[in-house]
N, C-alpha and C. Protein backbone atom coordinates (compact mmCIF):
# COMPACT_ATOMS: atom_id res chain seq x y z
N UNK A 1 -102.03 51.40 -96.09
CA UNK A 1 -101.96 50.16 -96.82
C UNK A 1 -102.31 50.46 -98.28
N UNK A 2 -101.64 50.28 -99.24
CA UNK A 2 -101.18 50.49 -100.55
C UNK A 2 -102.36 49.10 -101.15
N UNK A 3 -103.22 49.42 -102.14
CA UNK A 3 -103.30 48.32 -103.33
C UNK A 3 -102.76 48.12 -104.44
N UNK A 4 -102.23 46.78 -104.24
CA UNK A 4 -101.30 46.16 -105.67
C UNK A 4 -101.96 47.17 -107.03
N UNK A 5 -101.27 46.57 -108.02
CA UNK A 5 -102.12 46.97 -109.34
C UNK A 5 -103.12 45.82 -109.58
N UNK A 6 -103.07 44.66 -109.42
CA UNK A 6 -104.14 43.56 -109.59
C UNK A 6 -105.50 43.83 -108.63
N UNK A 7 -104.97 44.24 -107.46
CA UNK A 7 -106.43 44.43 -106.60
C UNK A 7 -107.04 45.54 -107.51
N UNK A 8 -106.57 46.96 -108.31
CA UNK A 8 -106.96 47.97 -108.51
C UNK A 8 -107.96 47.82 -110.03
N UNK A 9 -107.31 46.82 -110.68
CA UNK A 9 -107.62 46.50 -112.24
C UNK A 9 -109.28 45.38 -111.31
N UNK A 10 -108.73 44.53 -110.47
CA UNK A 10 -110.43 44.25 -110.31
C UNK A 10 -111.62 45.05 -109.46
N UNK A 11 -110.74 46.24 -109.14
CA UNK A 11 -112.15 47.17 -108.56
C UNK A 11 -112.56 47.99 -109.68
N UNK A 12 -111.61 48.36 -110.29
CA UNK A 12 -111.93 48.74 -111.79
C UNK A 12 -112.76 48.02 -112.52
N UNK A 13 -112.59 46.81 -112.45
CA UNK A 13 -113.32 46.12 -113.86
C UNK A 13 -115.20 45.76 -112.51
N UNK A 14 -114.97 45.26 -111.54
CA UNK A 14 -115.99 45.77 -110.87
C UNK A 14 -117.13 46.67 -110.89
N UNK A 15 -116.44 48.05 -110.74
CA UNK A 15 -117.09 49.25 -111.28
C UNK A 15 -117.55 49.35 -112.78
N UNK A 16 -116.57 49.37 -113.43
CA UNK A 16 -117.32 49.20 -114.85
C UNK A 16 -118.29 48.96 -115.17
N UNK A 17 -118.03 47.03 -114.84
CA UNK A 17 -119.35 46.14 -114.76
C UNK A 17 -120.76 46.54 -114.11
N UNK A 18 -120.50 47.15 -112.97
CA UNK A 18 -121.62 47.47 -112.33
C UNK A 18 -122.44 48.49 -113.22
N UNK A 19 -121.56 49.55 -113.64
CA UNK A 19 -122.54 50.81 -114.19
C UNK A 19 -122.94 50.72 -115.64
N UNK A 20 -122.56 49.19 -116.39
CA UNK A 20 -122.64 49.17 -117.87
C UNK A 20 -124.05 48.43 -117.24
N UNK A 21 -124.09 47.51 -116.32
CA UNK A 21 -125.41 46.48 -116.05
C UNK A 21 -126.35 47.53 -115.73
N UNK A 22 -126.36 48.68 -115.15
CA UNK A 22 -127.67 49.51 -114.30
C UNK A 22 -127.69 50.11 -116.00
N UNK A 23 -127.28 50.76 -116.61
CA UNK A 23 -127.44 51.73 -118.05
C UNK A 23 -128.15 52.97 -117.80
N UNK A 24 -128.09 53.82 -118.95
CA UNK A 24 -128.41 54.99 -119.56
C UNK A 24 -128.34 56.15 -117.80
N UNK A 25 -127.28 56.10 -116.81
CA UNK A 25 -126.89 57.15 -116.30
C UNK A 25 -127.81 56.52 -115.00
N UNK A 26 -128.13 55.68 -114.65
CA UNK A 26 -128.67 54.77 -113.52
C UNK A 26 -127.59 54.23 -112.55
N UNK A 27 -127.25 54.62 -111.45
CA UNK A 27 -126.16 53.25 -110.77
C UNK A 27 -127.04 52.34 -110.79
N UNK A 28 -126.15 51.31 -110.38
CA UNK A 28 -126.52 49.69 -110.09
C UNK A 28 -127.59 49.80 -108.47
N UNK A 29 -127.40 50.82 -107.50
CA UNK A 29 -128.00 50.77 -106.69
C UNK A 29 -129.39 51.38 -106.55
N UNK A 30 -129.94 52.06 -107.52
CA UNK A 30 -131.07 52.90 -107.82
C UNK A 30 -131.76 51.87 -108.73
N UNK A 31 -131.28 50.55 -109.48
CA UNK A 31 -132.06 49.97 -109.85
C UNK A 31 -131.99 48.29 -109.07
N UNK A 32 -131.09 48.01 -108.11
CA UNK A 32 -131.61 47.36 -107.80
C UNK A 32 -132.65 47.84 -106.02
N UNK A 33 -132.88 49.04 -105.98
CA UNK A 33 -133.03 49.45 -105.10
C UNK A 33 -135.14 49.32 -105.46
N UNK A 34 -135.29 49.16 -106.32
CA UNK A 34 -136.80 49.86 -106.65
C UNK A 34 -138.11 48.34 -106.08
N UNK A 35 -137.46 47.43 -105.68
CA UNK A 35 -138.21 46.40 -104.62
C UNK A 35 -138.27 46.69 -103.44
N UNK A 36 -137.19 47.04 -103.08
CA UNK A 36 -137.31 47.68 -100.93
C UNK A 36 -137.85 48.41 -101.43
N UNK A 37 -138.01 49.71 -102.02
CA UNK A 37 -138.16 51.21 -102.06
C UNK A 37 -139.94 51.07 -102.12
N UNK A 38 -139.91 50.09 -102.95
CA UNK A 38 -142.06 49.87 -103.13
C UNK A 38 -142.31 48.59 -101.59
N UNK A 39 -141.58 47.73 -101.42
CA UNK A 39 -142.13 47.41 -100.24
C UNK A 39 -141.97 48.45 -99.10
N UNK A 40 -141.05 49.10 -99.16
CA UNK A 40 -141.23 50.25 -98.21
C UNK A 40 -142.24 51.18 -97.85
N UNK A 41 -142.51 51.62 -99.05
CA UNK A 41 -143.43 52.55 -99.36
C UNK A 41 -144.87 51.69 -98.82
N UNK A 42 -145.15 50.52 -99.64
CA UNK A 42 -146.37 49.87 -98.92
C UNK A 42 -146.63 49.49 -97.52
N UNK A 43 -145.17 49.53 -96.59
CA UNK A 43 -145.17 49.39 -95.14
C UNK A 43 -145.78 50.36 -94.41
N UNK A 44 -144.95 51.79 -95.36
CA UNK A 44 -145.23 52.74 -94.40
C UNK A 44 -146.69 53.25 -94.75
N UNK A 45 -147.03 53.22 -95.52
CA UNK A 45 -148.67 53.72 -95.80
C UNK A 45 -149.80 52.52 -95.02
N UNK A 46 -148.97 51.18 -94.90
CA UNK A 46 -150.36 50.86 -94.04
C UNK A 46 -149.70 50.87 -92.55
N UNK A 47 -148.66 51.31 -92.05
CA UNK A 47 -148.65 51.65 -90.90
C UNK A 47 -148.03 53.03 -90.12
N UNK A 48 -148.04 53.67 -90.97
CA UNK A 48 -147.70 54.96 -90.30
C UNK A 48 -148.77 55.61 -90.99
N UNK A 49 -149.69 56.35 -89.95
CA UNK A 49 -150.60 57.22 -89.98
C UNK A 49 -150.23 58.68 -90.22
N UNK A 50 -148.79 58.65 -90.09
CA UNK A 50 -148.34 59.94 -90.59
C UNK A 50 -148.65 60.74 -91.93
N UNK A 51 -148.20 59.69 -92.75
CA UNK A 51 -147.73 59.80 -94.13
C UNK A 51 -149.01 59.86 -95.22
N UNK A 52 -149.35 61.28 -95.56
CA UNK A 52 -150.44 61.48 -95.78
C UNK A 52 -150.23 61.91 -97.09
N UNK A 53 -149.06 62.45 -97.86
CA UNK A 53 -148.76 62.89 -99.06
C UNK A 53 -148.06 61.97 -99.68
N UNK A 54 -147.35 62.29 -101.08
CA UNK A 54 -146.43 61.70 -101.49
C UNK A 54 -145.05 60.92 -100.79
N UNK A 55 -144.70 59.47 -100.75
CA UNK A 55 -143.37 59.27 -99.76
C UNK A 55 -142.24 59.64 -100.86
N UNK A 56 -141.09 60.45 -100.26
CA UNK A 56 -139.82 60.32 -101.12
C UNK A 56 -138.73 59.84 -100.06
N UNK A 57 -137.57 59.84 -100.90
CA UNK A 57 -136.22 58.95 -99.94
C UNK A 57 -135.74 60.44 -99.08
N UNK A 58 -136.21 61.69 -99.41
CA UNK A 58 -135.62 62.39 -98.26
C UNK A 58 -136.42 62.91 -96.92
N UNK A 59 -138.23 62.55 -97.22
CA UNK A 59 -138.68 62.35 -96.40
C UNK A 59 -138.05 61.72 -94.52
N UNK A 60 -137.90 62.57 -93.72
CA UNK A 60 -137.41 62.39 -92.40
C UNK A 60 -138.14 61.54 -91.42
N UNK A 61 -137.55 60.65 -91.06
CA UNK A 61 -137.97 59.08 -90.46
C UNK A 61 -139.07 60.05 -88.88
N UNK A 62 -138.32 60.61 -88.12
CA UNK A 62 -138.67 61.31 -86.95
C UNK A 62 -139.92 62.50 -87.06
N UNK A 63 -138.90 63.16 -87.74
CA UNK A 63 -139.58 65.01 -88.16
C UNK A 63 -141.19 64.73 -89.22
N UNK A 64 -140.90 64.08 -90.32
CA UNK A 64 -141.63 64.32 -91.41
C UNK A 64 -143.15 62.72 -90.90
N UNK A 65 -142.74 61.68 -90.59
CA UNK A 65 -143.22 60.99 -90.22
C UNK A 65 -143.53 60.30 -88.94
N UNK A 66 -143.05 61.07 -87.68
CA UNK A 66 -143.40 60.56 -86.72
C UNK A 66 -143.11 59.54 -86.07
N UNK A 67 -142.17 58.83 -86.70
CA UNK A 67 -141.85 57.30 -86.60
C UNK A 67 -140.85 56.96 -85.83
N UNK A 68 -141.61 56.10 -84.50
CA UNK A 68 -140.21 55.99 -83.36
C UNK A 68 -139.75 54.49 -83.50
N UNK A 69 -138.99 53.99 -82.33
CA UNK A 69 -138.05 53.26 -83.05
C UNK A 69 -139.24 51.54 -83.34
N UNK A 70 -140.20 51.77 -82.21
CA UNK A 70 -141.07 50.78 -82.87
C UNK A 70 -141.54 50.36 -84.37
N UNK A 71 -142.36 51.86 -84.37
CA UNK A 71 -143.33 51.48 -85.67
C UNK A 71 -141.92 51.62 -86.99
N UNK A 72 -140.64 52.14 -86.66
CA UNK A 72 -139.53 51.83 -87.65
C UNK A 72 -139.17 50.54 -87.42
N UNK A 73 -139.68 49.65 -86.66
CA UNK A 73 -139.02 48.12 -86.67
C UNK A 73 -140.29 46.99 -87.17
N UNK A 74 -141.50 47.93 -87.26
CA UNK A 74 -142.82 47.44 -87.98
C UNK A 74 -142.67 47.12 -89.11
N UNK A 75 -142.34 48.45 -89.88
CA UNK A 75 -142.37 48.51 -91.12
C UNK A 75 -140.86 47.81 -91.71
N UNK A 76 -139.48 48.15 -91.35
CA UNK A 76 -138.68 47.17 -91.42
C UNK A 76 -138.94 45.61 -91.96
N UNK A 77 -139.69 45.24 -90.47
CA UNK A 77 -140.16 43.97 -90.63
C UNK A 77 -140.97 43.40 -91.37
N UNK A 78 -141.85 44.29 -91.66
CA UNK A 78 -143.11 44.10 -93.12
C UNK A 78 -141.85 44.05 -94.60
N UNK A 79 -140.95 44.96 -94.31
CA UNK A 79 -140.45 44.78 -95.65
C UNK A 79 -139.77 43.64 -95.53
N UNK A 80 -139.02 42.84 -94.70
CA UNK A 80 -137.97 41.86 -94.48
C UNK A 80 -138.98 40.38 -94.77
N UNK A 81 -140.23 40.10 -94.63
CA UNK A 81 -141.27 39.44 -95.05
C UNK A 81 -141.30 39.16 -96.30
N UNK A 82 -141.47 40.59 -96.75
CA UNK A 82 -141.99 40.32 -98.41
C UNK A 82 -141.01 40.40 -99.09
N UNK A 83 -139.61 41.03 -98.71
CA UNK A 83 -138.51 41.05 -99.71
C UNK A 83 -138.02 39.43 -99.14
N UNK A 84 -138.38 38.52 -98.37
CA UNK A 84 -137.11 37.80 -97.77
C UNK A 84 -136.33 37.95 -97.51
N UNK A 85 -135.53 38.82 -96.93
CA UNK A 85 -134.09 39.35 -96.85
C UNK A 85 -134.21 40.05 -95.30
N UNK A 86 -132.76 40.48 -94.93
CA UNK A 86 -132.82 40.79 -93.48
C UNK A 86 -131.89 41.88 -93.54
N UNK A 87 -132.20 43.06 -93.27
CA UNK A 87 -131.98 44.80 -92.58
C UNK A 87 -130.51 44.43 -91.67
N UNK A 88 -129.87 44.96 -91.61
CA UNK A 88 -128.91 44.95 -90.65
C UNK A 88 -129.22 45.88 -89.84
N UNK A 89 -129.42 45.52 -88.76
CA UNK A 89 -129.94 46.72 -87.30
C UNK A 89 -129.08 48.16 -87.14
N UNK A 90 -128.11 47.77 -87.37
CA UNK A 90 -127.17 48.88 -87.02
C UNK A 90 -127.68 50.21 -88.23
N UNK A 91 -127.88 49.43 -89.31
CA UNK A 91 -127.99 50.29 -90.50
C UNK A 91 -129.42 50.79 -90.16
N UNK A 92 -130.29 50.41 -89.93
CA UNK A 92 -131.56 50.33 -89.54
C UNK A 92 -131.82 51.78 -88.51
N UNK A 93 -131.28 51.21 -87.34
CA UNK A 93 -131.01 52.45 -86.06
C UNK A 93 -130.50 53.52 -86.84
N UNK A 94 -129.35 53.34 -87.77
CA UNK A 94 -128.78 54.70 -88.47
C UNK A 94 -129.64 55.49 -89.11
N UNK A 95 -130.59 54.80 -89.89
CA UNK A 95 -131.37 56.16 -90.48
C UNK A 95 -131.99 57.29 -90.39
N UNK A 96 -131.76 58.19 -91.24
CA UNK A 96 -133.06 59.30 -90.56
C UNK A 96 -133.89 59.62 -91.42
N UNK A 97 -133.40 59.27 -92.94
CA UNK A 97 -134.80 59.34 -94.19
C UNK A 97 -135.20 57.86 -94.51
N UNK A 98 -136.30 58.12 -95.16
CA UNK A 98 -136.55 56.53 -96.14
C UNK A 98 -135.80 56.17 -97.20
N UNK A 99 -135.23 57.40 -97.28
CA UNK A 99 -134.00 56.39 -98.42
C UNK A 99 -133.17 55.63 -98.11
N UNK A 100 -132.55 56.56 -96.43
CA UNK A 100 -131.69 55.31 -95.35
C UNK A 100 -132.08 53.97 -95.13
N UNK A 101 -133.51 53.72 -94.91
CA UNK A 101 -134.10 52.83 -94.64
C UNK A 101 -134.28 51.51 -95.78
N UNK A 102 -134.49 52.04 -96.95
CA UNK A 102 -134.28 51.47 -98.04
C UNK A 102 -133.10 51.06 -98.38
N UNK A 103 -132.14 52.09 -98.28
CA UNK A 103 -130.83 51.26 -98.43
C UNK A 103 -130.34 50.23 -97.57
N UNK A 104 -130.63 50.15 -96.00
CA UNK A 104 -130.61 49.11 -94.84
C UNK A 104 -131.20 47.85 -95.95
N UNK A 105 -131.99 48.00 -96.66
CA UNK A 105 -132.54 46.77 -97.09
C UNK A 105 -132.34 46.07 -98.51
N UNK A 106 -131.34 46.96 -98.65
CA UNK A 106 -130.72 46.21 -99.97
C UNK A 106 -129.01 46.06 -100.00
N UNK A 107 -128.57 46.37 -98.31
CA UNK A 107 -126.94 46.12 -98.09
C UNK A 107 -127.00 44.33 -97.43
């Protein structure tokens, strides 16, 4: 399935828009990403006993933190509270870093 030239000029002007609004070499998703990413971070430090160093987004949900599918539906839920907003499960189950997890919460 082929897109017209009109569908193509508004994914274009789309894109544009998006990366002139984030600026200086930022996508649009790294800055609107930095609310989940700190409620995240505050989930998992008061409930995963794992996480004893620095958290980053490639930090491993299983391996690096211990985190089964409960205490990943804890902290989920702590963030879905304070952001107001709601995780799509599927995306949720998909992850395997905290960056996955973060992104579940800003699609």
């Amino acid at each position: 399935m082929a897109l017209d030239p009109e569908q193509l000029a508004k994914l274009a002007a789309l894109t544009d828009s998006q990366m002139s609004e984030a600026g200086s070499g930022e996508s649009a998703r790294e800055v609107d990403d930095a609310p989940a990413w700190e409620a995240l971070c505050e989930a998992v430090t008061e409930h995963c006993t794992s996480s004893t160093g620095e958290l980053t987004r490639s930090l491993r949900l299983v391996e690096d933190l211990d985190m089964d599918t409960l205490l990943r539906y804890c902290v989920i839920t702590a963030c879905e509270h304070r952001l107001k907003t709601r995780a799509i499960d599927a995306d949720v189950d998909a992850a395997v870093t905290l960056g996955d997890l973060a992104d579940a919460l800003t699609r």
